[in-house]
C-alpha atoms as a PDB file:
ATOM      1  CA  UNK A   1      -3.744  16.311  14.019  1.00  0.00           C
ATOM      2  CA  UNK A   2      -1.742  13.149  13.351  1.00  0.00           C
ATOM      3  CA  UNK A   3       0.719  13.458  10.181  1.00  0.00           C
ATOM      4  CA  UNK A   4      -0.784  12.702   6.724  1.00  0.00           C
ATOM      5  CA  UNK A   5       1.156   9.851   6.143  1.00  0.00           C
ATOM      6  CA  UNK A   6       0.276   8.228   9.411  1.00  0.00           C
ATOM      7  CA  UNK A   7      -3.378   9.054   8.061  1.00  0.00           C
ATOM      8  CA  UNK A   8      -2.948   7.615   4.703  1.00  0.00           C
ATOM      9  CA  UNK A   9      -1.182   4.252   6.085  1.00  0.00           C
ATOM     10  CA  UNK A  10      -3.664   3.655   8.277  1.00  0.00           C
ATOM     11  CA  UNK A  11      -6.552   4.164   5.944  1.00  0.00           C
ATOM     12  CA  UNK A  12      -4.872   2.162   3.451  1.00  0.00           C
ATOM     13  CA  UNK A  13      -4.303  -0.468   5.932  1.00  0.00           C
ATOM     14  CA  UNK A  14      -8.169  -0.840   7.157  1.00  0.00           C
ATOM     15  CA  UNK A  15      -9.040  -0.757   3.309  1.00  0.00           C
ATOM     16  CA  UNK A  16      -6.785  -3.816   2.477  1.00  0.00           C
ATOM     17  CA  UNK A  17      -7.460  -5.849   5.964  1.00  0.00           C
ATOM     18  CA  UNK A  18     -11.231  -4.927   5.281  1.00  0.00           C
ATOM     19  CA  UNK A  19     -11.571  -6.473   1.419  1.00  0.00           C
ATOM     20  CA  UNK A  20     -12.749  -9.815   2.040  1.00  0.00           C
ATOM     21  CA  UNK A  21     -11.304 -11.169  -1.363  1.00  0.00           C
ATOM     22  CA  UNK A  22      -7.736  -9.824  -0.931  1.00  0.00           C
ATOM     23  CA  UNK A  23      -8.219 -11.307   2.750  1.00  0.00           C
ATOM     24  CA  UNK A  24      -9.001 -14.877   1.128  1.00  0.00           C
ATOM     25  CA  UNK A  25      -5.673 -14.416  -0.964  1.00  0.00           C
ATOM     26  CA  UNK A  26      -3.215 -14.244   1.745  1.00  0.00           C
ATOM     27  CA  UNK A  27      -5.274 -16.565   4.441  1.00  0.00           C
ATOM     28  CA  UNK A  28      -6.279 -13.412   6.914  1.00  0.00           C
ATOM     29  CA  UNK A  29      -5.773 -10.519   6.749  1.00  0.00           C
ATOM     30  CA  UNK A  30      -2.038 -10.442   6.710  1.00  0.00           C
ATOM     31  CA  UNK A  31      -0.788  -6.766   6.469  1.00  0.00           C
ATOM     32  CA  UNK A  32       2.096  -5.633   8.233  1.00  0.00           C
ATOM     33  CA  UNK A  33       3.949  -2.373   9.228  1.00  0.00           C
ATOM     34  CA  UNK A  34       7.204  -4.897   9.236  1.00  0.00           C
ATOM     35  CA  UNK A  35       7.106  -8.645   8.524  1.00  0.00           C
ATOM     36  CA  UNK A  36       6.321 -10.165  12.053  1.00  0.00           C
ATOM     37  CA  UNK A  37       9.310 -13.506  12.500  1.00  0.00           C
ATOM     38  CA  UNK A  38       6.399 -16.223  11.920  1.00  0.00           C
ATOM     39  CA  UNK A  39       4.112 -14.789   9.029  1.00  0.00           C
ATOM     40  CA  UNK A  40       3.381 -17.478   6.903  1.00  0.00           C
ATOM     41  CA  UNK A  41       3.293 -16.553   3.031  1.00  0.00           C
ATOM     42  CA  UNK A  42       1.439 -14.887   1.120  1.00  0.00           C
ATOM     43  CA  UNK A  43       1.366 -11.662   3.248  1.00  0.00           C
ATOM     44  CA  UNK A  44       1.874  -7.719   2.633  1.00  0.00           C
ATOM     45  CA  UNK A  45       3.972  -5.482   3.538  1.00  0.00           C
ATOM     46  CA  UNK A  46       4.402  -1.057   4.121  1.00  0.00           C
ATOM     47  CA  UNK A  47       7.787  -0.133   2.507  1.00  0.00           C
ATOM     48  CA  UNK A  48       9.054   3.338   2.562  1.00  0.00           C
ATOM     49  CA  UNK A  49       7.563   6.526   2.123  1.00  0.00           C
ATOM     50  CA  UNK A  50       8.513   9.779   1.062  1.00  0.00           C
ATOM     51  CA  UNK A  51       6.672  12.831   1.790  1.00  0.00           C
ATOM     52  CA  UNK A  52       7.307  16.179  -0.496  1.00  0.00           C
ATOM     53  CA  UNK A  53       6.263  19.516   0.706  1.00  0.00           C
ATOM     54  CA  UNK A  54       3.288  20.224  -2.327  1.00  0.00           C
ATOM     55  CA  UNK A  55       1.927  23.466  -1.102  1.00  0.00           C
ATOM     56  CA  UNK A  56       1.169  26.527  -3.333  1.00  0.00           C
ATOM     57  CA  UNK A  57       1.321  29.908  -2.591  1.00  0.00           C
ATOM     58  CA  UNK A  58      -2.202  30.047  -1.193  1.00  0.00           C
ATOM     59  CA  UNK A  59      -2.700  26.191   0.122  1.00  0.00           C
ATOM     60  CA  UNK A  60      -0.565  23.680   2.200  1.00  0.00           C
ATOM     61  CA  UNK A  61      -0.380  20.228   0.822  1.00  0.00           C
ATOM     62  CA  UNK A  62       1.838  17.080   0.319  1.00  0.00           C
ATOM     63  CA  UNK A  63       2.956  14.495  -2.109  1.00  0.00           C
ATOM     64  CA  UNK A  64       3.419  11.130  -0.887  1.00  0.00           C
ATOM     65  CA  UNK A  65       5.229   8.696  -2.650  1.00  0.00           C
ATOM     66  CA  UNK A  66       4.499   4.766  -0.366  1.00  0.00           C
ATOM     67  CA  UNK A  67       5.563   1.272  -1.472  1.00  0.00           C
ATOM     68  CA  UNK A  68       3.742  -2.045  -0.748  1.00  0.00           C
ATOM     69  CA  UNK A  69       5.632  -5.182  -0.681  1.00  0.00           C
ATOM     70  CA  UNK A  70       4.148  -8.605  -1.731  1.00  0.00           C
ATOM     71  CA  UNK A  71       5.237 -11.913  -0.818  1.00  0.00           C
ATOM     72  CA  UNK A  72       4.677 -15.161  -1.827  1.00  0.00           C
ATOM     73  CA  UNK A  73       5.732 -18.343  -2.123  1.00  0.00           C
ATOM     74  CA  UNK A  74       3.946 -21.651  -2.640  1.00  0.00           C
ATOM     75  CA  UNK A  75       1.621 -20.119  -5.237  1.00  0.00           C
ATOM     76  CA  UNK A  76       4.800 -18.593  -7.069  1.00  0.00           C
ATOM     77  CA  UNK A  77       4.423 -15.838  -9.804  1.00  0.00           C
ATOM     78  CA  UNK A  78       0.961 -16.107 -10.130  1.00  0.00           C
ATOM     79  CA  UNK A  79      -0.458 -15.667  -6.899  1.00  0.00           C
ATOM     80  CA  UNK A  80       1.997 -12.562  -6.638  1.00  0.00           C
ATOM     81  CA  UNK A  81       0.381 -10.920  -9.609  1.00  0.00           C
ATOM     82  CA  UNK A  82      -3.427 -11.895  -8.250  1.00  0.00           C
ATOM     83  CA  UNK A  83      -2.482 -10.263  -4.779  1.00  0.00           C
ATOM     84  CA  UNK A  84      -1.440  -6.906  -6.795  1.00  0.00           C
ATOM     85  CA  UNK A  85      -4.037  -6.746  -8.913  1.00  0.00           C
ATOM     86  CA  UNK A  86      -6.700  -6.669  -6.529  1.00  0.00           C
ATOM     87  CA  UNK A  87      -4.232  -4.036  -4.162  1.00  0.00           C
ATOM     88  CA  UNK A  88      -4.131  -1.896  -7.135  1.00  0.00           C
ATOM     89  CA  UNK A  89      -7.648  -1.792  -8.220  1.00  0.00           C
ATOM     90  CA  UNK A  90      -8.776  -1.963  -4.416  1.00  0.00           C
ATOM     91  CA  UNK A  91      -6.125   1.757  -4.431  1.00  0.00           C
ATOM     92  CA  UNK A  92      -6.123   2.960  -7.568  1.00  0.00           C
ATOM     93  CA  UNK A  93      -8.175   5.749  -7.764  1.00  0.00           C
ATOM     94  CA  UNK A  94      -9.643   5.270  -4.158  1.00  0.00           C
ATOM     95  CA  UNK A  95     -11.464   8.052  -2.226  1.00  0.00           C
ATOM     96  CA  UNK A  96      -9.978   6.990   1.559  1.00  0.00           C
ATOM     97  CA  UNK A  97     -11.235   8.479   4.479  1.00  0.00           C
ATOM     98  CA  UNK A  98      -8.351  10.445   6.366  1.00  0.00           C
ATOM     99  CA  UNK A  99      -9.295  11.980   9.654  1.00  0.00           C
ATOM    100  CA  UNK A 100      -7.556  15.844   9.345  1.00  0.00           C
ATOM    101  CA  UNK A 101      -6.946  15.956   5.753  1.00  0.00           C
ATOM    102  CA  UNK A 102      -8.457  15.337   2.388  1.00  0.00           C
ATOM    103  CA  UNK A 103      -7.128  13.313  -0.573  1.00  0.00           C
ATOM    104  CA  UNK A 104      -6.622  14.466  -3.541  1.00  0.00           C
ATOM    105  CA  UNK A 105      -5.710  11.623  -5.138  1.00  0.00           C
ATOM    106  CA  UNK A 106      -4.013   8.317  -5.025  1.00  0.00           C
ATOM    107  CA  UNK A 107      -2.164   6.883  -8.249  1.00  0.00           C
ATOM    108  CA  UNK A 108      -0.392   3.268  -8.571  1.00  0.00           C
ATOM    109  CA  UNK A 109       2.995   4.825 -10.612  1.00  0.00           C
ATOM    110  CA  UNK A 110       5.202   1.191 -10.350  1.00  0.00           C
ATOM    111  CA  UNK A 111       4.649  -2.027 -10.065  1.00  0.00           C
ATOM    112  CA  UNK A 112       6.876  -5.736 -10.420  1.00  0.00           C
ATOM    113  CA  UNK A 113       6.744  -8.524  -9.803  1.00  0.00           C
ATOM    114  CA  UNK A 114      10.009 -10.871  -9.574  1.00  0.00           C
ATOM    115  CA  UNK A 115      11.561 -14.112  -8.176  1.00  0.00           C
ATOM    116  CA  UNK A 116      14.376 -13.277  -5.333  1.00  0.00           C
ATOM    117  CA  UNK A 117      17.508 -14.367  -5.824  1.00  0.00           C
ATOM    118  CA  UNK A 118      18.996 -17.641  -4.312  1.00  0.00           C
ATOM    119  CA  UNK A 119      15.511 -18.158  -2.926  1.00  0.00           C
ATOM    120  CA  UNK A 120      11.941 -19.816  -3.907  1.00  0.00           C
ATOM    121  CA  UNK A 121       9.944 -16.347  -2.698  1.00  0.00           C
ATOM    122  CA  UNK A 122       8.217 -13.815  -5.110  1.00  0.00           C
ATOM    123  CA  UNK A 123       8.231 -10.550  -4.080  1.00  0.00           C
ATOM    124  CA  UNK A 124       6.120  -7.638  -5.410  1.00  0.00           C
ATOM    125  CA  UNK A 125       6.406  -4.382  -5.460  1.00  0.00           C
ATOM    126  CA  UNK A 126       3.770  -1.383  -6.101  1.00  0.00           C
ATOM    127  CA  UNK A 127       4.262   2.537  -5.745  1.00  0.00           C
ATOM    128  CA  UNK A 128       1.742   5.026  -5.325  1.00  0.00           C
ATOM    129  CA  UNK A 129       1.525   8.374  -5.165  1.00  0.00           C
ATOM    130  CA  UNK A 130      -0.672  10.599  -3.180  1.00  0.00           C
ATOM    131  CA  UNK A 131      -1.355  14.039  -2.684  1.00  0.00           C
ATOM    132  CA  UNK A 132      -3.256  15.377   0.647  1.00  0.00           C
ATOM    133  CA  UNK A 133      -4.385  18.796   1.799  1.00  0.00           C
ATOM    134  CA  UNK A 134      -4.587  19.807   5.262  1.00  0.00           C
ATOM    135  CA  UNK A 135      -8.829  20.220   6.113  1.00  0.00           C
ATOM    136  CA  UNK A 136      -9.508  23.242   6.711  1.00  0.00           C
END
């Protein structure tokens, strides 16, 4: 049984390259573990992830806590906040497939949007958190 964050990245991945209107925002379906040298903007990326034992006395579980990255530049501000807004209401309150354990849930906690410094790119930022329980 592969680890439940290597479950919930990829199904989070597939639903994102899969969404043919997010797709049209960044030009392809431009989602990336890391940023490959020659992506062109807009494009997304994983951040970090931190996983937090969540079991009870009685059931195993975990709490996830994953970051998405945004980035943009020729469309600016706006096209940062179009590209989150359809990430977070394509994850908010998803039911994803995961192959050897069962989500709970998946909440968008964070999310901002800003210009980086000394440079023309807009980079956005949105945390969830999930919770997954082994299958029995």
């Amino acid at each position: 049984m592969a680890h439940p964050s290597t479950e919930l990245q990829t199904t989070i991945f597939q639903t994102l390259t899969s969404d043919p209107a997010l797709t049209t925002l960044l030009g392809g379906p431009k989602v990336f573990d890391r940023r490959p040298e020659q992506a062109s903007f807009p494009y997304l990326t994983f951040g970090r992830t931190a996983v937090v034992d969540w079991s009870t006395g009685t059931e195993d579980g975990a709490e996830h806590v994953l970051t998405l990255h945004v980035w943009a530049k020729g469309g600016g501000k706006r096209e940062t906040y179009e590209i989150m807004d359809k990430v977070a209401s394509k994850l908010n309150d998803a039911t994803l497939p995961l192959e050897g354990h069962h989500l709970v849930n998946l909440q968008l906690q964070f999310a901002e949007a800003r210009q980086e410094p000394d440079a023309p790119t807009y980079h956005g930022i949105l945390r969830f958190r999930a919770v997954t329980e082994p299958l029995a």
